[in-house]
N, C-alpha and C. Protein backbone atom coordinates (compact mmCIF):
# COMPACT_ATOMS: atom_id res chain seq x y z
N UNK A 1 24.27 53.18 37.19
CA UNK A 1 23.71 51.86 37.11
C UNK A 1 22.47 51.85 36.22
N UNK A 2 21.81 52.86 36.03
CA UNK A 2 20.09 53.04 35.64
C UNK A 2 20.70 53.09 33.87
N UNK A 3 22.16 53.70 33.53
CA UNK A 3 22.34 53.89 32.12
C UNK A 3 23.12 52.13 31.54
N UNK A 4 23.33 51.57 32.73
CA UNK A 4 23.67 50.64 32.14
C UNK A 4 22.66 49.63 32.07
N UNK A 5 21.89 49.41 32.83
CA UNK A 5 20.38 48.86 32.60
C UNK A 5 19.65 48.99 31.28
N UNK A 6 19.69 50.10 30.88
CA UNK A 6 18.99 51.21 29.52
C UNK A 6 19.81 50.28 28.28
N UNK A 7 21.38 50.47 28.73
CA UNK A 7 21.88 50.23 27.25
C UNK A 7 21.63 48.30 27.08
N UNK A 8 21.51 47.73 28.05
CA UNK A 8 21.69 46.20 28.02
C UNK A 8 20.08 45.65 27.19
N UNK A 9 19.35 46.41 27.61
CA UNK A 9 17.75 46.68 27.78
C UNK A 9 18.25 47.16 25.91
N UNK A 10 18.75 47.56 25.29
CA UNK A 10 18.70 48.02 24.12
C UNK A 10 19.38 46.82 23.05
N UNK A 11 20.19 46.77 23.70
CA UNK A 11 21.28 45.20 22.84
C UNK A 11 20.40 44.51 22.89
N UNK A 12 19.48 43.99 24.10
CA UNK A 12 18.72 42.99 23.88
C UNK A 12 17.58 43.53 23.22
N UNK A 13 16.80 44.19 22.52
CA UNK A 13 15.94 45.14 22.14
C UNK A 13 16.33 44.52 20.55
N UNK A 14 17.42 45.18 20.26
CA UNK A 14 17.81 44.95 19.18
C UNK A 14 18.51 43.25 18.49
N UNK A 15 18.89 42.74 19.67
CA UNK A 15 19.04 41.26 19.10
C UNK A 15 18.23 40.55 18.70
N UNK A 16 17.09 41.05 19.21
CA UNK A 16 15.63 39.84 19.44
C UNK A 16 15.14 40.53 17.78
N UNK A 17 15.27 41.67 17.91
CA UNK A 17 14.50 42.00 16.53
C UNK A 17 15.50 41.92 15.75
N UNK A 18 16.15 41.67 15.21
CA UNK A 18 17.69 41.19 14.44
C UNK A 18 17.34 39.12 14.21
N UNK A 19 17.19 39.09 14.96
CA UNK A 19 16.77 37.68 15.27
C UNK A 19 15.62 37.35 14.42
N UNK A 20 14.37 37.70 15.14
CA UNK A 20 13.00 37.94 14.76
C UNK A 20 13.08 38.32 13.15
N UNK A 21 13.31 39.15 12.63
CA UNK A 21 13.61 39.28 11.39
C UNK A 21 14.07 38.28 10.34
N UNK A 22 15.54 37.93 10.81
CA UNK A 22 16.12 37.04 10.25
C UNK A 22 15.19 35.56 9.95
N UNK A 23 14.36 35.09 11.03
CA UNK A 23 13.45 34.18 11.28
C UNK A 23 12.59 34.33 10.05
N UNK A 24 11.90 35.19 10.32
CA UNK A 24 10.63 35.20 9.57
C UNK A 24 10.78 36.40 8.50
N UNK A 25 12.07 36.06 7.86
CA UNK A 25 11.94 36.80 6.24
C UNK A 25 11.08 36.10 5.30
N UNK A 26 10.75 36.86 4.18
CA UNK A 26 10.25 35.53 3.49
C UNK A 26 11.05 34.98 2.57
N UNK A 27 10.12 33.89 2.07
CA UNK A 27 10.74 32.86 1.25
C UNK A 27 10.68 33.17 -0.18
N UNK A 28 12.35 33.55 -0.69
CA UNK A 28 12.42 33.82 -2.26
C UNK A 28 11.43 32.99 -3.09
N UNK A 29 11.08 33.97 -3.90
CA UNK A 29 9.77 32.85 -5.25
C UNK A 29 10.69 32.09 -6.13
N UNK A 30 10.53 31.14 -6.49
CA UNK A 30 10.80 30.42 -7.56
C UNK A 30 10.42 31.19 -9.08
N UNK A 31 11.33 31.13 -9.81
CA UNK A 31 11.79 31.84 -10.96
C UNK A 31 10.23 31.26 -12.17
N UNK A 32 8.96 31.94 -12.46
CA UNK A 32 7.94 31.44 -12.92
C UNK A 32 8.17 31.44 -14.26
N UNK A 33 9.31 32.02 -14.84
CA UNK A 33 9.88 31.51 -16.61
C UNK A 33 10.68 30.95 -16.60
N UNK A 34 11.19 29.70 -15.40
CA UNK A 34 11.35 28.56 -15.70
C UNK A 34 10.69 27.50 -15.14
N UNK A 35 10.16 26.96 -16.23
CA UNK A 35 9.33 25.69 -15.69
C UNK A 35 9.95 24.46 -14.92
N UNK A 36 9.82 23.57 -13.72
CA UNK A 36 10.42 22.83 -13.92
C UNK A 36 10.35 21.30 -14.67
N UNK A 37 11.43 20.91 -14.52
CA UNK A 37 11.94 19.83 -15.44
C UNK A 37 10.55 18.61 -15.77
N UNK A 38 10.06 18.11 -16.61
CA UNK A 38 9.04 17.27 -16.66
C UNK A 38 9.57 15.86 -16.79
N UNK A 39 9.24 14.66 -15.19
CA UNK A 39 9.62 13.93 -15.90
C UNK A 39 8.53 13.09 -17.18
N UNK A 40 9.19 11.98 -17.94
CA UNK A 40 8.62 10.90 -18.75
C UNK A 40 7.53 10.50 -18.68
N UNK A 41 6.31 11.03 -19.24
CA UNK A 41 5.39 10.28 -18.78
C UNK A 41 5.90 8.45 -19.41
N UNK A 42 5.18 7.67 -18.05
CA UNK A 42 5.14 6.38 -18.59
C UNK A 42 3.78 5.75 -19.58
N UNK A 43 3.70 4.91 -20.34
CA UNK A 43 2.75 4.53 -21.27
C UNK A 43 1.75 3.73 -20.65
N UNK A 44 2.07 3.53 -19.30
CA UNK A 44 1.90 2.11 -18.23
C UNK A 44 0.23 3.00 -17.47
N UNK A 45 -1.56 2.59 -17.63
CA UNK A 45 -2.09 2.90 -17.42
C UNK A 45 -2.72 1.55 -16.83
N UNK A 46 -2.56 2.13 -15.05
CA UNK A 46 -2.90 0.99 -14.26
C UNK A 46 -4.81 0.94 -13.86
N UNK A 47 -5.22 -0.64 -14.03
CA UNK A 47 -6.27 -0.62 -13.79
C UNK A 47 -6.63 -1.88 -13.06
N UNK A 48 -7.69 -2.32 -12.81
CA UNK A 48 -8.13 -3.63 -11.96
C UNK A 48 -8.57 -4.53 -12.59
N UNK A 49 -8.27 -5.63 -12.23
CA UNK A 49 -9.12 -6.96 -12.71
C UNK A 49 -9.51 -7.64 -11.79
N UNK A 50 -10.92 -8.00 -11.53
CA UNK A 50 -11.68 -8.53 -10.06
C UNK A 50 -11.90 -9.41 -10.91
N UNK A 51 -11.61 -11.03 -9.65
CA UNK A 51 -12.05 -12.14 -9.58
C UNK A 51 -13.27 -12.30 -10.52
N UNK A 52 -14.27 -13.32 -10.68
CA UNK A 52 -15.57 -13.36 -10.84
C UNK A 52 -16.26 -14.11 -9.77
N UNK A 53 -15.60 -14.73 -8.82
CA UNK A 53 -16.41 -15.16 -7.40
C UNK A 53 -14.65 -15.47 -6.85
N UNK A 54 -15.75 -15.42 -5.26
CA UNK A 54 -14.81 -15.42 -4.17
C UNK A 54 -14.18 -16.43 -3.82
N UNK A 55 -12.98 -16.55 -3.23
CA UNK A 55 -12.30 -17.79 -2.95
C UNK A 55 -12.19 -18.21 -1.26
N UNK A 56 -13.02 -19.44 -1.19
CA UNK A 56 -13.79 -19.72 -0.06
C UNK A 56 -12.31 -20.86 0.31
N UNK A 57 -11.82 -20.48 1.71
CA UNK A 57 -10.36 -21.15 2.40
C UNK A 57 -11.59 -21.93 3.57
N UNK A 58 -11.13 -22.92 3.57
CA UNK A 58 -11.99 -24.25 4.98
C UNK A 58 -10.55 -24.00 6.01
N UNK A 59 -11.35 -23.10 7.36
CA UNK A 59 -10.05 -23.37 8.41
C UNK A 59 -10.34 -24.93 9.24
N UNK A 60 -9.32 -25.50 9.44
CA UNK A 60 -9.38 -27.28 10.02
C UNK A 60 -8.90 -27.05 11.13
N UNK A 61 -9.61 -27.81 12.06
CA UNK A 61 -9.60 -27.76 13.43
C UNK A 61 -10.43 -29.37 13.98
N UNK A 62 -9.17 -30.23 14.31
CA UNK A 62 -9.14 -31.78 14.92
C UNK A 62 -9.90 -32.14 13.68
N UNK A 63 -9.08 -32.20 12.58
CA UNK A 63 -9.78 -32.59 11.38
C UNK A 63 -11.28 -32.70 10.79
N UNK A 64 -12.23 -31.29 11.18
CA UNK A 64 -13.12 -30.43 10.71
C UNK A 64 -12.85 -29.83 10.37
N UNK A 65 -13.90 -29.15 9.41
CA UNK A 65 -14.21 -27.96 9.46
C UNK A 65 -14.35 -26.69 10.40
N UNK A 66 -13.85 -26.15 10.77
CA UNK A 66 -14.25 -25.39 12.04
C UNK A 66 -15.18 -23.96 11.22
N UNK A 67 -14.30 -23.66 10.54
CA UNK A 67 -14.29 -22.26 9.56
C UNK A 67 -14.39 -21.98 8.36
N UNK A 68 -15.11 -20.77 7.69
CA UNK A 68 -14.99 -20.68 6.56
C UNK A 68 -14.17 -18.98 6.40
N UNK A 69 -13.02 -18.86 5.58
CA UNK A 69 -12.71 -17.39 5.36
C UNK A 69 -12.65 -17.29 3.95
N UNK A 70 -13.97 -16.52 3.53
CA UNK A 70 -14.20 -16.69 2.06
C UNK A 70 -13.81 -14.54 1.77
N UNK A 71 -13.01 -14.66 0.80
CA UNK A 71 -12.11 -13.51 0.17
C UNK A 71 -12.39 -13.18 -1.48
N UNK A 72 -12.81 -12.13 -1.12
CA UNK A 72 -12.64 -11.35 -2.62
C UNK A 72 -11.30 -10.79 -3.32
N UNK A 73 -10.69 -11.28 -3.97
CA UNK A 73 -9.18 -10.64 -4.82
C UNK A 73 -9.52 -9.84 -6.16
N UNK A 74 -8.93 -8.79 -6.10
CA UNK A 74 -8.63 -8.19 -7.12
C UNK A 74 -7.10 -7.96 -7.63
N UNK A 75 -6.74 -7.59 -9.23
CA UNK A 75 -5.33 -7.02 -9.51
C UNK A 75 -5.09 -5.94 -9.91
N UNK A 76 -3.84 -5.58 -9.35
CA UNK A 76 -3.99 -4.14 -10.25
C UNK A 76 -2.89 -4.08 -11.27
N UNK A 77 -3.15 -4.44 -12.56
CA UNK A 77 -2.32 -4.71 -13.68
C UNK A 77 -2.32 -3.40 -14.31
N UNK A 78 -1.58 -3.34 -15.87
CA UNK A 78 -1.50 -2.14 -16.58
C UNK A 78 -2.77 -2.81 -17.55
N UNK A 79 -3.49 -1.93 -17.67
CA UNK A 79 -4.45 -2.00 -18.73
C UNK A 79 -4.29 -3.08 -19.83
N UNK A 80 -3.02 -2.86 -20.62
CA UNK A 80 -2.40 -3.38 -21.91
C UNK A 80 -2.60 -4.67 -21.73
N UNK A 81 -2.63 -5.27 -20.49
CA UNK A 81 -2.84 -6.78 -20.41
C UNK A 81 -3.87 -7.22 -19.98
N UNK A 82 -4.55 -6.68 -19.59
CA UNK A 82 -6.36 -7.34 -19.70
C UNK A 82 -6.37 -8.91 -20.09
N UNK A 83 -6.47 -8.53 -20.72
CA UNK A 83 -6.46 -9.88 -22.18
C UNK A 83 -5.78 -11.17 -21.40
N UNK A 84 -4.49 -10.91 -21.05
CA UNK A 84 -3.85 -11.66 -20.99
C UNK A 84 -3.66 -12.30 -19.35
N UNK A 85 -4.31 -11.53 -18.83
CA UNK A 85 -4.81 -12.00 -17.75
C UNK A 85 -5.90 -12.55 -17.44
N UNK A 86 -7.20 -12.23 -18.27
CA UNK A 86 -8.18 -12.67 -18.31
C UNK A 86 -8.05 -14.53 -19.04
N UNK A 87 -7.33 -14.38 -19.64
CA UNK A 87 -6.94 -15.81 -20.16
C UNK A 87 -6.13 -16.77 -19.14
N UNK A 88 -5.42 -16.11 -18.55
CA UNK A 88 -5.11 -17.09 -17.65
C UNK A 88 -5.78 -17.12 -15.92
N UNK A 89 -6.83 -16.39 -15.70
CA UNK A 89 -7.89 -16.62 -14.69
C UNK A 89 -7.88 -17.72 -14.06
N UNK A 90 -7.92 -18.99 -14.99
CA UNK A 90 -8.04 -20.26 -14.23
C UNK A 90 -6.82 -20.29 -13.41
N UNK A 91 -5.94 -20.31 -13.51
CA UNK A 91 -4.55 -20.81 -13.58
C UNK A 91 -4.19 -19.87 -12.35
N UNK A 92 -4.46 -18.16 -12.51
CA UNK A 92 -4.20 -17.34 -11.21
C UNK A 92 -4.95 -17.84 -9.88
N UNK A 93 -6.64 -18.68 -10.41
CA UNK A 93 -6.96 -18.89 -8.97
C UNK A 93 -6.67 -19.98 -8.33
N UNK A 94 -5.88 -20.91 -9.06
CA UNK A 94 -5.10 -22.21 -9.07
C UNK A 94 -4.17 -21.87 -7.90
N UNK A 95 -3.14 -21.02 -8.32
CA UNK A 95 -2.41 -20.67 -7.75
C UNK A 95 -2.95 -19.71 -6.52
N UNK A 96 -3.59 -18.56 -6.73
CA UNK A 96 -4.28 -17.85 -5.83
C UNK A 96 -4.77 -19.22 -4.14
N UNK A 97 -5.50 -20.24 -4.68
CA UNK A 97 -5.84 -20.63 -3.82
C UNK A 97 -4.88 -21.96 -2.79
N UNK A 98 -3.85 -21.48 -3.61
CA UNK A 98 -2.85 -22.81 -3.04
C UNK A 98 -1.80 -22.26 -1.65
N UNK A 99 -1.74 -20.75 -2.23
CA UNK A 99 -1.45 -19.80 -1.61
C UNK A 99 -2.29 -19.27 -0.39
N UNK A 100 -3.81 -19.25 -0.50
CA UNK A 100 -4.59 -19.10 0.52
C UNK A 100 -4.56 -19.90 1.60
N UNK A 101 -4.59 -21.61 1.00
CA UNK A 101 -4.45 -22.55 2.10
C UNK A 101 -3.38 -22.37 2.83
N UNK A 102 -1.82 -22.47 2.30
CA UNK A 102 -0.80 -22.63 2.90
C UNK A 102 -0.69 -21.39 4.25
N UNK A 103 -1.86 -20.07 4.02
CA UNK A 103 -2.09 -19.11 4.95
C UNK A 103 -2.32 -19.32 5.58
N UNK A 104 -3.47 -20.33 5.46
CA UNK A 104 -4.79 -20.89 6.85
C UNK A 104 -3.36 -22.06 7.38
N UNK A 105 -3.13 -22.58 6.84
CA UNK A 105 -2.71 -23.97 7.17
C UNK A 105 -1.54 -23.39 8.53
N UNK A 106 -0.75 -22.15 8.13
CA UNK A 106 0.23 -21.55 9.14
C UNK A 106 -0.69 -20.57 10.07
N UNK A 107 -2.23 -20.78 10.24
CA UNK A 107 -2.73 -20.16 11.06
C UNK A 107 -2.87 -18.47 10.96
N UNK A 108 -2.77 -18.34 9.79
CA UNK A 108 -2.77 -16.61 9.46
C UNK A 108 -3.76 -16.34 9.64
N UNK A 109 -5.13 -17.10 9.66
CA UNK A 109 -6.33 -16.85 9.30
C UNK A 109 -7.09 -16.79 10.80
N UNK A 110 -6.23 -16.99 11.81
CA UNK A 110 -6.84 -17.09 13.11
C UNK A 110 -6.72 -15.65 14.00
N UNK A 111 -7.17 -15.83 15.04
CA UNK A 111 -7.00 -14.79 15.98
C UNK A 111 -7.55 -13.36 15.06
N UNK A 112 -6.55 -12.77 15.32
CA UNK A 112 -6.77 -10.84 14.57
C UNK A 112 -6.43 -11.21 13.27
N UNK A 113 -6.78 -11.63 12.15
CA UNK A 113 -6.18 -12.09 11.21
C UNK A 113 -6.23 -10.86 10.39
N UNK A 114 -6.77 -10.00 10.51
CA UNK A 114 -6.79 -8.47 9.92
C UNK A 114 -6.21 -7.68 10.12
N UNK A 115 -5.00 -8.04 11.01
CA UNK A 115 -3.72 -6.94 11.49
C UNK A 115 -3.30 -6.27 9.69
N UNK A 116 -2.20 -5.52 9.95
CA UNK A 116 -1.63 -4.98 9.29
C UNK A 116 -0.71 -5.96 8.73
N UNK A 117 0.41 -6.53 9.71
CA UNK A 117 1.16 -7.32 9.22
C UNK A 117 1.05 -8.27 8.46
N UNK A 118 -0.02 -9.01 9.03
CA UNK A 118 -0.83 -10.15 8.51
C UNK A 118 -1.16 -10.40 7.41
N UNK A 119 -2.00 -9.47 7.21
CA UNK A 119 -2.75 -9.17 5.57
C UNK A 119 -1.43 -8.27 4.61
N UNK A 120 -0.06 -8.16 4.83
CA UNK A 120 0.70 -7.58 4.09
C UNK A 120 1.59 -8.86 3.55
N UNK A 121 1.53 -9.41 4.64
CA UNK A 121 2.20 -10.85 4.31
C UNK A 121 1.45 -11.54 3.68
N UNK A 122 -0.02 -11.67 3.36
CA UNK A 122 -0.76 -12.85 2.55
C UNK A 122 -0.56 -11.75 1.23
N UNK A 123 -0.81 -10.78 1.01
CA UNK A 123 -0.47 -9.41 -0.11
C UNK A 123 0.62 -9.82 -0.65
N UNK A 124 1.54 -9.99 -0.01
CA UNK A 124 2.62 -10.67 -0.55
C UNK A 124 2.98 -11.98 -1.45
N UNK A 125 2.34 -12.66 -0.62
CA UNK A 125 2.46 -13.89 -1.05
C UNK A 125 1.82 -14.13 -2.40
N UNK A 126 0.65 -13.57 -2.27
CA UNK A 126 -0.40 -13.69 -3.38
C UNK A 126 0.39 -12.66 -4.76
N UNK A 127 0.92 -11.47 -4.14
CA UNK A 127 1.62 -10.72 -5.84
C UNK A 127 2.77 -11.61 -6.32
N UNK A 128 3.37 -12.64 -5.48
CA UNK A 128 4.45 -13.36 -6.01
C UNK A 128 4.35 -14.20 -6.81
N UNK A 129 3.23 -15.17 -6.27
CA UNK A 129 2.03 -16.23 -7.28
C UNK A 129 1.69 -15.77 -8.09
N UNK A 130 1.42 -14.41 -8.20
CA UNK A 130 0.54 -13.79 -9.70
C UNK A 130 1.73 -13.44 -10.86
N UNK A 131 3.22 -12.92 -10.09
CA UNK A 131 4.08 -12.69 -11.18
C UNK A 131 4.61 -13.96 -11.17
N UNK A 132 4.61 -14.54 -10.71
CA UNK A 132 5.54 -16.05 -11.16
C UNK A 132 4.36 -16.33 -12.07
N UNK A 133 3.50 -16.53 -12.08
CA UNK A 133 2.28 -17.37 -13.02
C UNK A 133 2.28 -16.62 -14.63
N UNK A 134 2.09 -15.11 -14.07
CA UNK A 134 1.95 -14.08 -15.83
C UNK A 134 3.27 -13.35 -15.74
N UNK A 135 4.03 -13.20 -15.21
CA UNK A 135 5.46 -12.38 -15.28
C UNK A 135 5.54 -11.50 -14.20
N UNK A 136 6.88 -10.93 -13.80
CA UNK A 136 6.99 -9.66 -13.49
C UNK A 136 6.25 -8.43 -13.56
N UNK A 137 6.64 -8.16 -14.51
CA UNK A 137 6.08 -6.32 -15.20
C UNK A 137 4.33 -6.77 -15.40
N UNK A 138 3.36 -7.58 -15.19
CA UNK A 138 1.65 -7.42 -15.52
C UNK A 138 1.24 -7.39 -14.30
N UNK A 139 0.86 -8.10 -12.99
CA UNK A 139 1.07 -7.61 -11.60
C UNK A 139 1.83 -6.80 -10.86
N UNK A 140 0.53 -5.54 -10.49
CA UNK A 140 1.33 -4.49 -10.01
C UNK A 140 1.42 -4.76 -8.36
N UNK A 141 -0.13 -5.17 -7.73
CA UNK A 141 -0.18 -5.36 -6.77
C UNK A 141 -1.45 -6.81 -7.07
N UNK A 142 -2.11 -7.05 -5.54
CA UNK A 142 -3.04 -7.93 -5.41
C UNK A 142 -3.94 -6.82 -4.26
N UNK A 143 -5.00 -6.73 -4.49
CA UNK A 143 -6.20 -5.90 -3.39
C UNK A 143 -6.89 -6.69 -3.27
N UNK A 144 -7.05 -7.00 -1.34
CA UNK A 144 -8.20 -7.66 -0.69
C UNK A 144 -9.27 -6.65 -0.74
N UNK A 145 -10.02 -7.05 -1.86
CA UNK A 145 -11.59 -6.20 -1.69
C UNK A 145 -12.93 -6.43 -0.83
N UNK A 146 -13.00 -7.43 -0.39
CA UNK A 146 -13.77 -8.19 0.77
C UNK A 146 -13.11 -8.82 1.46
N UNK A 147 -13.18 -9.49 3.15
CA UNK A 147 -12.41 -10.61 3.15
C UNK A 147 -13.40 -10.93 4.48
N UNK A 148 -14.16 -11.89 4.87
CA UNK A 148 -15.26 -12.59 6.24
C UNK A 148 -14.51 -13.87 6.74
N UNK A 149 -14.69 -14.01 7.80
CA UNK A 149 -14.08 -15.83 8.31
C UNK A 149 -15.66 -15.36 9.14
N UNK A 150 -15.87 -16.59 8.85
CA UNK A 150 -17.79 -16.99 9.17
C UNK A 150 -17.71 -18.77 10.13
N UNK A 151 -18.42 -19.03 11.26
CA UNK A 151 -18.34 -20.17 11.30
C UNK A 151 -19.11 -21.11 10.03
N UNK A 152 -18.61 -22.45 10.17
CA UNK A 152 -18.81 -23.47 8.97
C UNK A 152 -20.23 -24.04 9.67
């Protein structure tokens, strides 16, 4: 009985380190004379364009004023269009702010209005206004860089 104890005591001896081994071999190197594949760089060098003042939303409550949620916007366009965004400024905060109201107006601007969801959905709204206004491909995104709701 004591030799069959010994040999079981050995299988398992040897499985675990058979095992153990197999586990923690190491990890083949990657071949260092071949590089890998590079993709494309793109020509597309993204940068910001901030507002020049903030866009002040009136929340209404029993037809007051109750609120003010005044927001800083920025864009993040490709460089190449500067220009061409800067020219149409008027026109983005035209739109920018028609878009803000219709936020307040569905009450986005109340309660936790700084959730995640919340502010991904006005993010939204606002990059759609900016490519419908200058195109597709010049709005990459829209960044809330400030954003306060203050009483009125």
């Amino acid at each position: 009985m004591g030799k069959l104890i010994a040999l079981v005591l050995v299988v398992l001896g040897v499985g675990a380190g058979l095992g153990a081994g197999l586990y923690l071999r190491p990890v083949p190197e990657v071949d260092a004379a071949e590089p890998p594949p590079e993709s494309p760089q793109s020509e597309i060098t993204l940068g910001s364009y901030e507002f020049d003042s903030q866009f002040v939303v009136p929340l209404v409550t029993d037809d007051q004023v109750a609120q003010l949620v005044v927001i800083k916007l920025a864009l993040e366009i490709d460089d190449a269009t500067r220009e061409a965004v800067h020219a149409s400024a008027a026109r983005l905060r035209d739109s920018f702010l028609q878009v803000l109201f219709d936020h307040a107006n569905n009450g986005g601007f109340q309660g936790a209005f700084t959730t995640q969801d919340n502010l991904s959905r006005l993010r939204r709204a606002l990059r759609e206004a900016a490519q419908h206004r200058l195109g597709a491909g010049v709005v990459q995104d829209v960044l809330i860089t400030d954003i306060l709701r203050t009483n009125a």
